[in-house]
N, C-alpha and C. Protein backbone atom coordinates (compact mmCIF):
# COMPACT_ATOMS: atom_id res chain seq x y z
N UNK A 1 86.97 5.71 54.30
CA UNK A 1 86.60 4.37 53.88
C UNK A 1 87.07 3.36 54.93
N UNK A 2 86.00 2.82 55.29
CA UNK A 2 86.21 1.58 56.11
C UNK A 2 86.76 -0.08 55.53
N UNK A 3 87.38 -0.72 56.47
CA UNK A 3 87.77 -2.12 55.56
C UNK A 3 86.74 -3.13 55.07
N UNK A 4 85.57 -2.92 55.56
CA UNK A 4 84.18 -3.46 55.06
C UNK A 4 84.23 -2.60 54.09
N UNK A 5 84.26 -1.67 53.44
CA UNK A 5 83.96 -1.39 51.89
C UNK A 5 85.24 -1.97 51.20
N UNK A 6 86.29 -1.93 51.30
CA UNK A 6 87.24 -3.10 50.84
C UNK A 6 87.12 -4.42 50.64
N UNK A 7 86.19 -4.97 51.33
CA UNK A 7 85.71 -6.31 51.29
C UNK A 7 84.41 -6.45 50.65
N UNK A 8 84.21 -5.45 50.56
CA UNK A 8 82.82 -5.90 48.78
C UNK A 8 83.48 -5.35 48.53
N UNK A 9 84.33 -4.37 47.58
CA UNK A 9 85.01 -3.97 46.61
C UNK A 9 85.47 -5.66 45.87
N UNK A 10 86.17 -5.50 46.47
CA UNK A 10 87.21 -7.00 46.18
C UNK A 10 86.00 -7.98 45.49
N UNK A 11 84.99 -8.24 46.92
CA UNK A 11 83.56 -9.28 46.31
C UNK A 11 83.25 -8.76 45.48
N UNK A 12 82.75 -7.92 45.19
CA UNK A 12 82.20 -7.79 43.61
C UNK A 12 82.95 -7.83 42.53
N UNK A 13 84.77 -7.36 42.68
CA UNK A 13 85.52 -8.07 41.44
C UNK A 13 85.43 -9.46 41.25
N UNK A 14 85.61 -10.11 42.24
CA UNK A 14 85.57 -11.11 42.48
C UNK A 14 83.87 -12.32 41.83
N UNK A 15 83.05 -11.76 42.17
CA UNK A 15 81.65 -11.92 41.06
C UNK A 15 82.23 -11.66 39.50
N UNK A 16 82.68 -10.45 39.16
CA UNK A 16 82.74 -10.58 37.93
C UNK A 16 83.48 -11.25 37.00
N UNK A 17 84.49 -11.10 37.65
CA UNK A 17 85.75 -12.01 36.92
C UNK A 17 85.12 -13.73 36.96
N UNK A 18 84.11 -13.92 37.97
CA UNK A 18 83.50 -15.25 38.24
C UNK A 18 82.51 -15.39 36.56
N UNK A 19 81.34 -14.09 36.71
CA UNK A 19 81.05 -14.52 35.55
C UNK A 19 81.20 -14.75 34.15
N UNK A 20 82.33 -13.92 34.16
CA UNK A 20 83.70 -13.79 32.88
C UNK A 20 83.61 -15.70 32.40
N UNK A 21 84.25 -16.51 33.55
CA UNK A 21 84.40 -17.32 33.92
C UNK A 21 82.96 -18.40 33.36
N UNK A 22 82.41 -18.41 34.00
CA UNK A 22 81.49 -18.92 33.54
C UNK A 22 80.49 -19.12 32.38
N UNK A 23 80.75 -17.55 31.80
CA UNK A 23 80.53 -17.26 30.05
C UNK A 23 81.07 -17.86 29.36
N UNK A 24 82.77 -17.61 29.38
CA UNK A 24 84.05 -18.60 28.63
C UNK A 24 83.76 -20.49 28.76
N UNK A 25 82.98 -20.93 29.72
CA UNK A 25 82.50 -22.35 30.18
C UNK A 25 81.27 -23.13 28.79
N UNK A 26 80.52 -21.70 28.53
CA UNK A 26 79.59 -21.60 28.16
C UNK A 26 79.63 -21.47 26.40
N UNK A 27 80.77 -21.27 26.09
CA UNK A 27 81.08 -20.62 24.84
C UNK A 27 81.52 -22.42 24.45
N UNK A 28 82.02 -23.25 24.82
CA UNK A 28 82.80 -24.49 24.70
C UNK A 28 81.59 -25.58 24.22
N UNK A 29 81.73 -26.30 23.74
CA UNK A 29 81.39 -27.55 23.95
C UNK A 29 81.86 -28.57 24.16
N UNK A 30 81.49 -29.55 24.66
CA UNK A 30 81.75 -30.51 25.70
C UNK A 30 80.98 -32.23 25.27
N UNK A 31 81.79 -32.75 25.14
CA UNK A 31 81.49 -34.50 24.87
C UNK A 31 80.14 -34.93 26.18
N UNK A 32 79.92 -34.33 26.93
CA UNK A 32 78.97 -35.24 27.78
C UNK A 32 78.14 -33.74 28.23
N UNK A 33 76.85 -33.93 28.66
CA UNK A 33 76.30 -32.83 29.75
C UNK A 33 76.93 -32.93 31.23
N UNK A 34 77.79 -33.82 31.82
CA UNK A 34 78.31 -33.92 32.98
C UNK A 34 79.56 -33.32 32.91
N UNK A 35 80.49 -33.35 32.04
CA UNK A 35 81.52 -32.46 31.61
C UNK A 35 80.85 -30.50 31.47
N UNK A 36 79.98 -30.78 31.01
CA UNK A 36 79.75 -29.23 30.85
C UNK A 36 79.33 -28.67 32.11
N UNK A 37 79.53 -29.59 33.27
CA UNK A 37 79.20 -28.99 34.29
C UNK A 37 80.30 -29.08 35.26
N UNK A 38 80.87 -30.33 34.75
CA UNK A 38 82.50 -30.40 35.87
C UNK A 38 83.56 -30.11 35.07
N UNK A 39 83.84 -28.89 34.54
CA UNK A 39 85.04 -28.58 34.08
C UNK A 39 85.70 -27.51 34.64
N UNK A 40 86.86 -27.09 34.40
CA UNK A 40 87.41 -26.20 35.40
C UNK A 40 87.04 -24.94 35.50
N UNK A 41 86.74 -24.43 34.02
CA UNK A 41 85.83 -23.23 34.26
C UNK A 41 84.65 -23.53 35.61
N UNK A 42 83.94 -23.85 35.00
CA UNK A 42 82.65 -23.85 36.03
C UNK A 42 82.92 -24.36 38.02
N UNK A 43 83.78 -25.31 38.04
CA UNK A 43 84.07 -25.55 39.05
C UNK A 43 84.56 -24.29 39.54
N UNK A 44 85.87 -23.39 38.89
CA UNK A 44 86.52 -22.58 39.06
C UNK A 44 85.69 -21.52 39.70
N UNK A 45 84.26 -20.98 38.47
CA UNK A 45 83.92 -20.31 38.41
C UNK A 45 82.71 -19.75 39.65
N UNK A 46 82.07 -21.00 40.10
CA UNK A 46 81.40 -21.09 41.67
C UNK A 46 81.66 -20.80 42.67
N UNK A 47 82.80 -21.40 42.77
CA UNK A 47 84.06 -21.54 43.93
C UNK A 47 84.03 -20.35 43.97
N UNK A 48 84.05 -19.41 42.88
CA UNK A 48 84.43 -17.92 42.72
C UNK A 48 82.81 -17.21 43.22
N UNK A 49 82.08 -17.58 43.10
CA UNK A 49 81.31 -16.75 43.30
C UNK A 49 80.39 -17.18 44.95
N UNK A 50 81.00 -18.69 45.24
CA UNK A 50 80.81 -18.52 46.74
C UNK A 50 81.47 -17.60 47.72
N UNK A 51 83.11 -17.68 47.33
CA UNK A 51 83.76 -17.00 48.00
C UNK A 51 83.15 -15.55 47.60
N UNK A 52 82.56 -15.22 46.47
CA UNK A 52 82.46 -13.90 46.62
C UNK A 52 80.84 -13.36 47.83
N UNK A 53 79.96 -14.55 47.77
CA UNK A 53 78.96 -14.54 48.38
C UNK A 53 79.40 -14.23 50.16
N UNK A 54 80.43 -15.36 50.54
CA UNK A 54 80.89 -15.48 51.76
C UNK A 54 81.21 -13.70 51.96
N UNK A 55 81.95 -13.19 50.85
CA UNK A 55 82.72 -12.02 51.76
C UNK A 55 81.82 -11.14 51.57
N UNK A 56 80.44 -10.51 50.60
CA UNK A 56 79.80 -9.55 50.82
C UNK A 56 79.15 -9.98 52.09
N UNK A 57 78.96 -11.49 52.58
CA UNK A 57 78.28 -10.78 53.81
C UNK A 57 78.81 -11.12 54.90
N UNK A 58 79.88 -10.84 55.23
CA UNK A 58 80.89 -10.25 55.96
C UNK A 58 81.00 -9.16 55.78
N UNK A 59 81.20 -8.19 54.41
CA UNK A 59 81.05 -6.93 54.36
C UNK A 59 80.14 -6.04 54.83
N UNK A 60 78.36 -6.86 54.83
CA UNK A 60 77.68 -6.40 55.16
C UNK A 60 77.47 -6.40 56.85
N UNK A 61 78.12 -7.03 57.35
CA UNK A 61 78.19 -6.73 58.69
C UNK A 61 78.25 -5.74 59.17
N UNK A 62 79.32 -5.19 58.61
CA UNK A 62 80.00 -4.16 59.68
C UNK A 62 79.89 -2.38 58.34
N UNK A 63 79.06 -2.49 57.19
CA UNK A 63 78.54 -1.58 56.56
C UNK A 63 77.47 -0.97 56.83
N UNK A 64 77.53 0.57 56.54
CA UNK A 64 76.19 1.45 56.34
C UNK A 64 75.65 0.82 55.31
N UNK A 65 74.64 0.89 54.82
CA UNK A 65 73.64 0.41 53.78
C UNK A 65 73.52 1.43 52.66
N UNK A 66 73.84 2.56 53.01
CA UNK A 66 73.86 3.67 51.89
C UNK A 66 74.66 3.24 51.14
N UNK A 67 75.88 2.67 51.36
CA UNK A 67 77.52 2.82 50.67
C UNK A 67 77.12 1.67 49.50
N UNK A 68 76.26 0.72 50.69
CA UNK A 68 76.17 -0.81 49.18
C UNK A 68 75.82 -0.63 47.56
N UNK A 69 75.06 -0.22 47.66
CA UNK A 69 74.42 -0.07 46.34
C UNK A 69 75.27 0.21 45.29
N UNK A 70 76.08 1.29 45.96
CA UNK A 70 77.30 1.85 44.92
C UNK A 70 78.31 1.13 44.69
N UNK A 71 78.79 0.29 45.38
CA UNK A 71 79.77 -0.85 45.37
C UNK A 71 79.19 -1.49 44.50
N UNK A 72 77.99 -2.25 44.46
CA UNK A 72 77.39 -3.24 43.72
C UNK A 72 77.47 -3.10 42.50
N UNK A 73 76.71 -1.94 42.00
CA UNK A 73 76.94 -1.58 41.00
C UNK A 73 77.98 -1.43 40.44
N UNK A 74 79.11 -1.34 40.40
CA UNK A 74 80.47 -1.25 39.68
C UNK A 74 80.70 -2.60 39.00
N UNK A 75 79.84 -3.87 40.05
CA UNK A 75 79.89 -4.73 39.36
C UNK A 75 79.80 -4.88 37.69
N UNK A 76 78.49 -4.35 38.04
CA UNK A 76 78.19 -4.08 36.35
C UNK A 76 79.19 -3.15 35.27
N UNK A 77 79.31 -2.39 35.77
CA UNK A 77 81.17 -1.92 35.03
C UNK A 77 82.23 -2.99 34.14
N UNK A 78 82.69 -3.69 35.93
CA UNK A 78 83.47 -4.75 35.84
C UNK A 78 82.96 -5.61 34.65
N UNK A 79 82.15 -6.40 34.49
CA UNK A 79 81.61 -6.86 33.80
C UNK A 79 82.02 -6.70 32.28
N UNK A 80 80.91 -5.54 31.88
CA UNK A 80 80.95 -4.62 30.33
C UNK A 80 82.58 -3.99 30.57
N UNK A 81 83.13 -3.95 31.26
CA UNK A 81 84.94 -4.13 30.54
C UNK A 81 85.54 -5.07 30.44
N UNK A 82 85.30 -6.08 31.27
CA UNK A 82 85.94 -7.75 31.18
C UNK A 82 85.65 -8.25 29.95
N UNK A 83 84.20 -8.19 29.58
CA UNK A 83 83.69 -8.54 28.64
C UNK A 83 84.50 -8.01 27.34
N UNK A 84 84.49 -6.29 27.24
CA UNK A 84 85.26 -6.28 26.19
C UNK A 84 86.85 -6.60 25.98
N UNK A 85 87.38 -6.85 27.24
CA UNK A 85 89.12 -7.56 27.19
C UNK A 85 89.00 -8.79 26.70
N UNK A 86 87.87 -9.51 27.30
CA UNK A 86 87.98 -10.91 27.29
C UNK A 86 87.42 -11.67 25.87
N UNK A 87 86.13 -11.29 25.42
CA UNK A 87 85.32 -11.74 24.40
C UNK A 87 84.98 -10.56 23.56
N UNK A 88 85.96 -9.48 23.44
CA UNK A 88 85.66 -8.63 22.31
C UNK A 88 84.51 -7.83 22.33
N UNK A 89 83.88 -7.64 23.22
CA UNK A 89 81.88 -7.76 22.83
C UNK A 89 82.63 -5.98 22.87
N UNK A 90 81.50 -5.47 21.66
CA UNK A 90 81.40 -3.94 22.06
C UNK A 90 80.96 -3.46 22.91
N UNK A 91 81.29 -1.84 23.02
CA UNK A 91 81.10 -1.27 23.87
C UNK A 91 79.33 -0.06 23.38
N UNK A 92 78.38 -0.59 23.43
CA UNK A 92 77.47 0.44 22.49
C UNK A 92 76.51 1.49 23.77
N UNK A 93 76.43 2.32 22.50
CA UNK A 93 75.33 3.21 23.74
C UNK A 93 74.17 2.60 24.18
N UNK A 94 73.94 1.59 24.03
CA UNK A 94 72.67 0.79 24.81
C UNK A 94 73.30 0.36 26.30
N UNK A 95 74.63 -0.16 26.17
CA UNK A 95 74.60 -0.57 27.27
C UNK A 95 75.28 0.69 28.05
N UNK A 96 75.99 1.98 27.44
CA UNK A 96 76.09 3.09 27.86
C UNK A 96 75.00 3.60 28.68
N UNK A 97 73.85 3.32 27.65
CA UNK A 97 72.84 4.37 28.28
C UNK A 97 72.17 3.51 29.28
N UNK A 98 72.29 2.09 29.49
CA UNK A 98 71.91 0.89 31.04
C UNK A 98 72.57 1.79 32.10
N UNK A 99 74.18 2.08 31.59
CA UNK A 99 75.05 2.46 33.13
C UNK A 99 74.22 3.16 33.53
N UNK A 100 73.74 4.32 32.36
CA UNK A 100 73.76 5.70 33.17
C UNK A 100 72.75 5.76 33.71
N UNK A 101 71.41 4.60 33.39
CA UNK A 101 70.73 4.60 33.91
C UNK A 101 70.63 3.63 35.43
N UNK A 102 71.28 2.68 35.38
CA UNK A 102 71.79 2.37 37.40
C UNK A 102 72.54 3.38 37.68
N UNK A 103 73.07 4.15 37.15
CA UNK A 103 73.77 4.78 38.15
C UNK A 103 72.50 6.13 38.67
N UNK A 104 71.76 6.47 37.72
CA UNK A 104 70.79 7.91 38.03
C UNK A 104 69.44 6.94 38.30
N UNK A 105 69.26 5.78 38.83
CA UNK A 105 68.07 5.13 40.24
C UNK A 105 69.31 5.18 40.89
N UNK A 106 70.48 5.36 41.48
CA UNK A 106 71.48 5.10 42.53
C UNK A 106 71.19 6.22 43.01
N UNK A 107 71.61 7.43 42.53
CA UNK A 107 71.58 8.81 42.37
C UNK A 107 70.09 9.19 42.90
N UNK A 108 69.04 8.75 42.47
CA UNK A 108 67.54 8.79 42.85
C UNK A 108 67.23 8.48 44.26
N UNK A 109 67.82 7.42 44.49
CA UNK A 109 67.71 6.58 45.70
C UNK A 109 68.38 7.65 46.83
N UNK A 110 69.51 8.06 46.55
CA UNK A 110 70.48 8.65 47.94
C UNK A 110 69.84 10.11 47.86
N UNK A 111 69.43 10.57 47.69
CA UNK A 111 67.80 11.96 46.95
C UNK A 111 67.41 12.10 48.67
């Protein structure tokens, strides 16, 4: 493993915990529509997902293209577990059977 796959690793935690972030923004209500857009979530939560923009492509610099896909995807992992730490949401075989299905077009793809 090269330090470009360390650097989307990280970016894509970094996305998720962003949209964690931005869900929790979303769950609130807010005295003005200008507040629901400048509050610290959301400010927080951009910021988070520029920086995460900035470093996948930096990552993608200096990456094979095979490796991406699989990184990316974990995103979606990250996600459906944040989700259930953060907002309780279950864990059901629908979105079981989503993984297994990005992961077997991942699996299709490297074929």
């Amino acid at each position: 493993m090269n330090t470009y796959f360390f650097i989307l690793l990280i970016s894509v935690t970094i996305a998720s915990f962003s949209q964690i972030l931005l869900k929790k923004s979303s769950q609130r209500t807010y005295s003005s529509v200008i507040f629901e857009y400048l509050n610290p979530y959301v400010i927080c939560g951009y910021g988070m997902m520029f920086l995460s923009m900035f470093l996948t492509i930096l990552a993608y610099g200096g990456m094979e293209f095979t490796n991406v896909q699989i990184v990316e995807a974990t995103g979606y992992i990250m996600v459906l577990v944040l989700s259930y730490f953060f907002f309780h949401e279950k864990i059901t075989k629908r979105k079981l059977v989503g993984m297994l299905l990005i992961f077997g077009g991942i699996a299709v793809y490297h074929l």
